[in-house]
N, C-alpha and C. Protein backbone atom coordinates (compact mmCIF):
# COMPACT_ATOMS: atom_id res chain seq x y z
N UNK A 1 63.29 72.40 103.30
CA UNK A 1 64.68 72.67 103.60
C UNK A 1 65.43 73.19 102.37
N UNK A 2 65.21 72.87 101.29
CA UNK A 2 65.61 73.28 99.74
C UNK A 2 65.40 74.50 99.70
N UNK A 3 63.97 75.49 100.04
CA UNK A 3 63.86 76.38 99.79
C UNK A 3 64.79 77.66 100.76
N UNK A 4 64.82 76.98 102.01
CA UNK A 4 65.79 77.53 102.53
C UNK A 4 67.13 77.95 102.37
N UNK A 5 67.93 76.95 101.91
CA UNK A 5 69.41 76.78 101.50
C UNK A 5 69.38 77.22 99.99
N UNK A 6 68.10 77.82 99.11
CA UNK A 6 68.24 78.40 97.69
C UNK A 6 67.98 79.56 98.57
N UNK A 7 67.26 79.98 99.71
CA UNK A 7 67.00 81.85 100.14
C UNK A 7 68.62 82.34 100.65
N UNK A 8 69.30 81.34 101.25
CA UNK A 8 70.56 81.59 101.73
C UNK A 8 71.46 81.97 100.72
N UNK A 9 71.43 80.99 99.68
CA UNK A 9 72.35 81.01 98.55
C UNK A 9 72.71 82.50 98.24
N UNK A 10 71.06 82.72 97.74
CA UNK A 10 70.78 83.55 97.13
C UNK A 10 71.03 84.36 97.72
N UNK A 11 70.49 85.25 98.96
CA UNK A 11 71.36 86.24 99.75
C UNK A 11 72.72 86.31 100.09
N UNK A 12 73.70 85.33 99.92
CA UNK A 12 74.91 85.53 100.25
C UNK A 12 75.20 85.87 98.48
N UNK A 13 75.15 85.20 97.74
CA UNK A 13 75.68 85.93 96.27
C UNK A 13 75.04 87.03 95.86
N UNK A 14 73.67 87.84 96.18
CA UNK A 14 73.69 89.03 95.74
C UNK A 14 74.40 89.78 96.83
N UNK A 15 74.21 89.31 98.05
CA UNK A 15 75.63 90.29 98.98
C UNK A 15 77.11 90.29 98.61
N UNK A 16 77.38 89.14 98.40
CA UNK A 16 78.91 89.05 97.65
C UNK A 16 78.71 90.18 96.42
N UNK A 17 78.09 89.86 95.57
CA UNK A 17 77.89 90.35 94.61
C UNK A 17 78.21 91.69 94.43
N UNK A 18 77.21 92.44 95.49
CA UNK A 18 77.15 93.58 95.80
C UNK A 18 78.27 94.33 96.19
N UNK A 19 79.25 93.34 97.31
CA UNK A 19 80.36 94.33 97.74
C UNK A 19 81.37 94.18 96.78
N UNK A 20 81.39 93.12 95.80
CA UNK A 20 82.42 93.13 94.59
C UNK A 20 82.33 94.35 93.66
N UNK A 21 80.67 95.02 93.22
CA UNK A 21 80.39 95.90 92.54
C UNK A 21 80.90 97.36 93.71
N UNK A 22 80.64 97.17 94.56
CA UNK A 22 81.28 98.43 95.63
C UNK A 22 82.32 98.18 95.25
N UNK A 23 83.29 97.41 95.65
CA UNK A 23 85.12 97.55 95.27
C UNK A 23 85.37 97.81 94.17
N UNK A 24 84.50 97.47 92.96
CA UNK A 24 84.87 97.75 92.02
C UNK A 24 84.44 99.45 91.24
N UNK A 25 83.94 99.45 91.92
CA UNK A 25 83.38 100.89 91.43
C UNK A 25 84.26 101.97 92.15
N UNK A 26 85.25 101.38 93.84
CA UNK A 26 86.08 102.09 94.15
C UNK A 26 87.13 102.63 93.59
N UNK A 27 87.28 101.27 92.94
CA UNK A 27 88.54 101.07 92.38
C UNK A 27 88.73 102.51 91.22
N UNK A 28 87.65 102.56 90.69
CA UNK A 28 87.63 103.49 89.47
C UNK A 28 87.54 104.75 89.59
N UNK A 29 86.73 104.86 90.39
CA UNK A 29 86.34 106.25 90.88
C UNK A 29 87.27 106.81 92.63
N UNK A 30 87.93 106.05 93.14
CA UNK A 30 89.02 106.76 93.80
C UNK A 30 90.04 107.91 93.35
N UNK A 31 90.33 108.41 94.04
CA UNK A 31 91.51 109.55 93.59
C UNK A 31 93.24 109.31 94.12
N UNK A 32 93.45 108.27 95.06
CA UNK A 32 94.75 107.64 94.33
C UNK A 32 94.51 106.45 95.14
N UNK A 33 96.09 105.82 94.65
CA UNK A 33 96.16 104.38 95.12
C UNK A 33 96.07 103.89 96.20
N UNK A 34 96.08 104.53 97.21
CA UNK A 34 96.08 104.40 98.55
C UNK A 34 94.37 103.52 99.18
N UNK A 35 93.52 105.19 98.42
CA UNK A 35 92.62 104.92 98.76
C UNK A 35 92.02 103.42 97.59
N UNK A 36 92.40 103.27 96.45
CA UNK A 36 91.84 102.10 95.55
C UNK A 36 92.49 100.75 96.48
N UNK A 37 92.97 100.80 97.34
CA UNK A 37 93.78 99.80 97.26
C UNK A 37 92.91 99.34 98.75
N UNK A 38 92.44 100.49 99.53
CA UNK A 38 91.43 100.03 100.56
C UNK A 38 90.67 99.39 100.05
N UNK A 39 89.47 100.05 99.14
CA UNK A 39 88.12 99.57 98.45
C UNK A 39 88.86 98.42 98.15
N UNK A 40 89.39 97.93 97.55
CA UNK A 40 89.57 96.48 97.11
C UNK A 40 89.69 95.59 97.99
N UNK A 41 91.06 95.92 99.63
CA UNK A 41 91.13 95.56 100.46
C UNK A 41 90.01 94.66 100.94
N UNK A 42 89.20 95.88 101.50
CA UNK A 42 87.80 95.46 102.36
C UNK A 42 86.88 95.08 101.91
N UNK A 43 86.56 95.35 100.52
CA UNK A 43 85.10 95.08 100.18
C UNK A 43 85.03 94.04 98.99
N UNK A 44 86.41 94.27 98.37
CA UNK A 44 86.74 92.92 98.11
C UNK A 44 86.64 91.61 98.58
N UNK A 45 87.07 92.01 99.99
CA UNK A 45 87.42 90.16 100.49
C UNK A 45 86.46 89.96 101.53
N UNK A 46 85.54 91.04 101.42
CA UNK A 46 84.05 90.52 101.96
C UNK A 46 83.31 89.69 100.88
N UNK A 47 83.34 90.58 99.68
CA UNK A 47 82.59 90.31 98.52
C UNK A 47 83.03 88.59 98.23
N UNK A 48 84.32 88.85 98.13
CA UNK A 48 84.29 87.26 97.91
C UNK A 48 84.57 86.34 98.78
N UNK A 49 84.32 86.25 99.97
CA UNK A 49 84.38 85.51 101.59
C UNK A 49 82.66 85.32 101.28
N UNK A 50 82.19 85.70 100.80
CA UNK A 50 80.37 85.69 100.97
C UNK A 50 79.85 85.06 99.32
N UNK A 51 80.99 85.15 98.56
CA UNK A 51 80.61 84.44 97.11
C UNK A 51 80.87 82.98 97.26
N UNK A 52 82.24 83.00 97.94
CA UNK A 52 82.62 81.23 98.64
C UNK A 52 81.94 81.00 99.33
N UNK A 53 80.97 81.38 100.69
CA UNK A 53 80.32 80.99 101.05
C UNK A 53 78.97 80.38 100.65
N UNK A 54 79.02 81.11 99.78
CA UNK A 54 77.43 80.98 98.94
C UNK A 54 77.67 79.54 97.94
N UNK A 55 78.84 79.26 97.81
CA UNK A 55 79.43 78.00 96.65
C UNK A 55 79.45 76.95 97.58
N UNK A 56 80.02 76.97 98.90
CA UNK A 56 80.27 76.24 99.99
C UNK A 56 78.57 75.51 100.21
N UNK A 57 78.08 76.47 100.53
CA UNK A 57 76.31 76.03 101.12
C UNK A 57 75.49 75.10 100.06
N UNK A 58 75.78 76.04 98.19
CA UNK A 58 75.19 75.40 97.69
C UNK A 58 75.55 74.19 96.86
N UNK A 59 77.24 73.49 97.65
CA UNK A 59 77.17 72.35 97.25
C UNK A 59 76.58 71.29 97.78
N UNK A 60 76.39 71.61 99.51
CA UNK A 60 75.57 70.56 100.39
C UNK A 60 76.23 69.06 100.51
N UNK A 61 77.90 69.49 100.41
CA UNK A 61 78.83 68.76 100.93
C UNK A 61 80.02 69.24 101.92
N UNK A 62 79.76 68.78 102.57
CA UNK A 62 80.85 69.19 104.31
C UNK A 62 82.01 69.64 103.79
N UNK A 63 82.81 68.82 102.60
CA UNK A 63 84.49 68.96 102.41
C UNK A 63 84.30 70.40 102.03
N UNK A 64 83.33 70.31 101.06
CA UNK A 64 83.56 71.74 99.54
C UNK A 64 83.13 72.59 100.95
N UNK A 65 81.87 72.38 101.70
CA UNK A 65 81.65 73.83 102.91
C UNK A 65 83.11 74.37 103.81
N UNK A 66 83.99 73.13 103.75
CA UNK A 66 84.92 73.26 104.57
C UNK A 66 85.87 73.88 104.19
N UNK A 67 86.12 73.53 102.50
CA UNK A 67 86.91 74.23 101.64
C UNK A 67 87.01 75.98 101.63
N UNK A 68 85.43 76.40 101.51
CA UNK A 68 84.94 77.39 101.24
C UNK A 68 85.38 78.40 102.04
N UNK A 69 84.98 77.82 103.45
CA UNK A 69 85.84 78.31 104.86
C UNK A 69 87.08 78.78 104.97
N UNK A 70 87.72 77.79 104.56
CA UNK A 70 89.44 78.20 104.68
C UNK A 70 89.73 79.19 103.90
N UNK A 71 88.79 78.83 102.61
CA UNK A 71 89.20 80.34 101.73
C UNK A 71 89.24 81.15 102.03
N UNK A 72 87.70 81.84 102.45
CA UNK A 72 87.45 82.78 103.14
C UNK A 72 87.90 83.19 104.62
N UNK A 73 88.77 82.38 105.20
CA UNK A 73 89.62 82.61 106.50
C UNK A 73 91.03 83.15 105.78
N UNK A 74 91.45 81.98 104.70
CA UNK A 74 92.45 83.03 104.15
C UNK A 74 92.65 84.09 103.46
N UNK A 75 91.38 84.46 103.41
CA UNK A 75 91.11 85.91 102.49
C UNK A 75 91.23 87.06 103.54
N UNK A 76 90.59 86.72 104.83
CA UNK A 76 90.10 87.65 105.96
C UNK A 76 91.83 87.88 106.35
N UNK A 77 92.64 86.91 106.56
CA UNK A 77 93.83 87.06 107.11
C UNK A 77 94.71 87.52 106.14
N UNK A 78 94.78 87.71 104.92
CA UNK A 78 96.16 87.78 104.04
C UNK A 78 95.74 89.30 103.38
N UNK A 79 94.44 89.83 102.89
CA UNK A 79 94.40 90.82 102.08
C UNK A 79 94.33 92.00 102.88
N UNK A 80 94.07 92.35 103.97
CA UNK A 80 94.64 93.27 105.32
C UNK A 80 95.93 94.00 104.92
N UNK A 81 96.93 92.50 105.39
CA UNK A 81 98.16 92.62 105.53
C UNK A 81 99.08 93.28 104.26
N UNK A 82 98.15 92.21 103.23
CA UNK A 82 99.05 92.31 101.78
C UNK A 82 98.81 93.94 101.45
N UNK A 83 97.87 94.56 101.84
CA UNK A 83 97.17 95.79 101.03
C UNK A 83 97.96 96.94 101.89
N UNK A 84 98.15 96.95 103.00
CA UNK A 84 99.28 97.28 103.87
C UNK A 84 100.65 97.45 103.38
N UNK A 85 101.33 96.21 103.15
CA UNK A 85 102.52 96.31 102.42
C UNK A 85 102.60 96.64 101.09
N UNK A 86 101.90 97.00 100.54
CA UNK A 86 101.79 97.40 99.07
C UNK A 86 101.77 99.15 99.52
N UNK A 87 100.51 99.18 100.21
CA UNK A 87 100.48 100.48 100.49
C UNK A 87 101.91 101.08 100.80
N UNK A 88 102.42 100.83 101.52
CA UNK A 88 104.06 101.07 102.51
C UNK A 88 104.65 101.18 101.23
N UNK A 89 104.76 100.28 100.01
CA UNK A 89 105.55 100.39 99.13
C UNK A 89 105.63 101.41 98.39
N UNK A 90 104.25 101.29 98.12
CA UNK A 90 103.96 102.43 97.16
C UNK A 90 104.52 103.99 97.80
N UNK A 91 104.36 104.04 99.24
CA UNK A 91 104.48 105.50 99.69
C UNK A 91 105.84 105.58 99.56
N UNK A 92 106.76 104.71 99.26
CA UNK A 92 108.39 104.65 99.73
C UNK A 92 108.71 105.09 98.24
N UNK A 93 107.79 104.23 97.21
CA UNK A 93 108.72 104.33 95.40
C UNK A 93 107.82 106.17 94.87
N UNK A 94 107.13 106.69 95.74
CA UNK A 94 106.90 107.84 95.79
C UNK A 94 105.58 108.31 95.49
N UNK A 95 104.75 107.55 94.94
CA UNK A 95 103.57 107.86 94.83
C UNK A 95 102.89 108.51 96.31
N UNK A 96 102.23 109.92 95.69
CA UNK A 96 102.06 110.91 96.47
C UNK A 96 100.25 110.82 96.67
N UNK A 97 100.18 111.47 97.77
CA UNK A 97 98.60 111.24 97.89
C UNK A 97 97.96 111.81 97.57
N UNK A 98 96.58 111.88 97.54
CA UNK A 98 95.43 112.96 96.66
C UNK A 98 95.08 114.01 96.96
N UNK A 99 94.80 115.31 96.68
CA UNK A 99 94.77 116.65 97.62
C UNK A 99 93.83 116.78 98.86
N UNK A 100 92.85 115.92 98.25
CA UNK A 100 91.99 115.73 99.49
C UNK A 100 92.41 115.02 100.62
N UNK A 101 93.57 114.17 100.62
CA UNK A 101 93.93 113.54 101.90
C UNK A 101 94.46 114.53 103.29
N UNK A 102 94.13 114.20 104.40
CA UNK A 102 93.84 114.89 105.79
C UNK A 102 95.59 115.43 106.10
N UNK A 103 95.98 114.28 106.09
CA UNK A 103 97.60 114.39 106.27
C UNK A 103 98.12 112.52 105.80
N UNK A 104 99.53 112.85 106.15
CA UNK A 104 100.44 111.99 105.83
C UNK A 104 101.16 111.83 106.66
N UNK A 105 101.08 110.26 107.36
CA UNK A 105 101.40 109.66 108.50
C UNK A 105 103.25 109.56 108.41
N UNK A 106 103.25 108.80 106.76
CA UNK A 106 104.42 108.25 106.62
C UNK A 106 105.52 109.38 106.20
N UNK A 107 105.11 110.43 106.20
CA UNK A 107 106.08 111.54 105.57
C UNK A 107 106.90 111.80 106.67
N UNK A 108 108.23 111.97 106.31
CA UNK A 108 109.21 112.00 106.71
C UNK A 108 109.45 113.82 106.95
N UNK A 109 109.89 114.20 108.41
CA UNK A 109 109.71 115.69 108.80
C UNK A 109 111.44 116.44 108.35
C-alpha cells in the first residue's frame, strides 16, 4: 500500500509540477497581459490544486487531506473569477492587446 500512495504522490507532483513550469514559461514568453494572465489563470491553479493534492495524500491524515481539498476547491473557484476582473481592469486603465489578437470584445464602437 506504501508503494502505491509514493506512485500517486509522485505523479501528482511531477504533474503539478509540470503545469506550474507551463504557467510559468507562459508567463514569460506571452505577448501581453491578457494572454499572461490566462497561462497563470489555468495552469496555475491546476499546477497547484495537484501540488496540494499530492501534500494532502502524502500526509496520510484525513484533516491535512481535507485541508488540501478546500484549497484546491478554493483555487478552482476564485482564480477564474479574479483573472477576469483583473483582465476587465486592465482593458479599462488601457492596456492594449497584442497584434496578433483576433479582435476585441471589450472595445468600445
Amino acid at each position: 500500500m506504501d508503494i502505491i500512495l509514493a506512485v500517486a504522490v509522485t505523479v501528482l507532483l511531477l504533474g503539478g509540477s509540470l503545469f506550474c513550469l507551463v504557467a510559468s514559461v507562459g508567463i514569460i514568453r506571452l505577448p501581453d497581459i491578457y494572454s499572461r494572465m490566462h497561462a497563470a489563470s489555468k495552469a496555475g491553479t491546476v499546477g497547484s490544486g495537484l501540488l496540494l493534492l499530492a501534500v494532502g495524500i502524502h500526509a496520510q491524515d484525513f484533516s491535512t487531506l481535507m485541508r488540501a481539498l478546500a484549497g484546491f476547491t478554493f483555487f478552482i473557484l476564485t482564480a477564474p473569477i479574479s483573472a477576469h476582473l483583473l483582465a476587465k481592469s486592465a482593458h479599462k486603465a488601457g492596456y492594449s492587446l497584442s497584434p496578433s489578437s483576433v479582435r476585441d470584445d471589450l472595445k468600445r464602437k
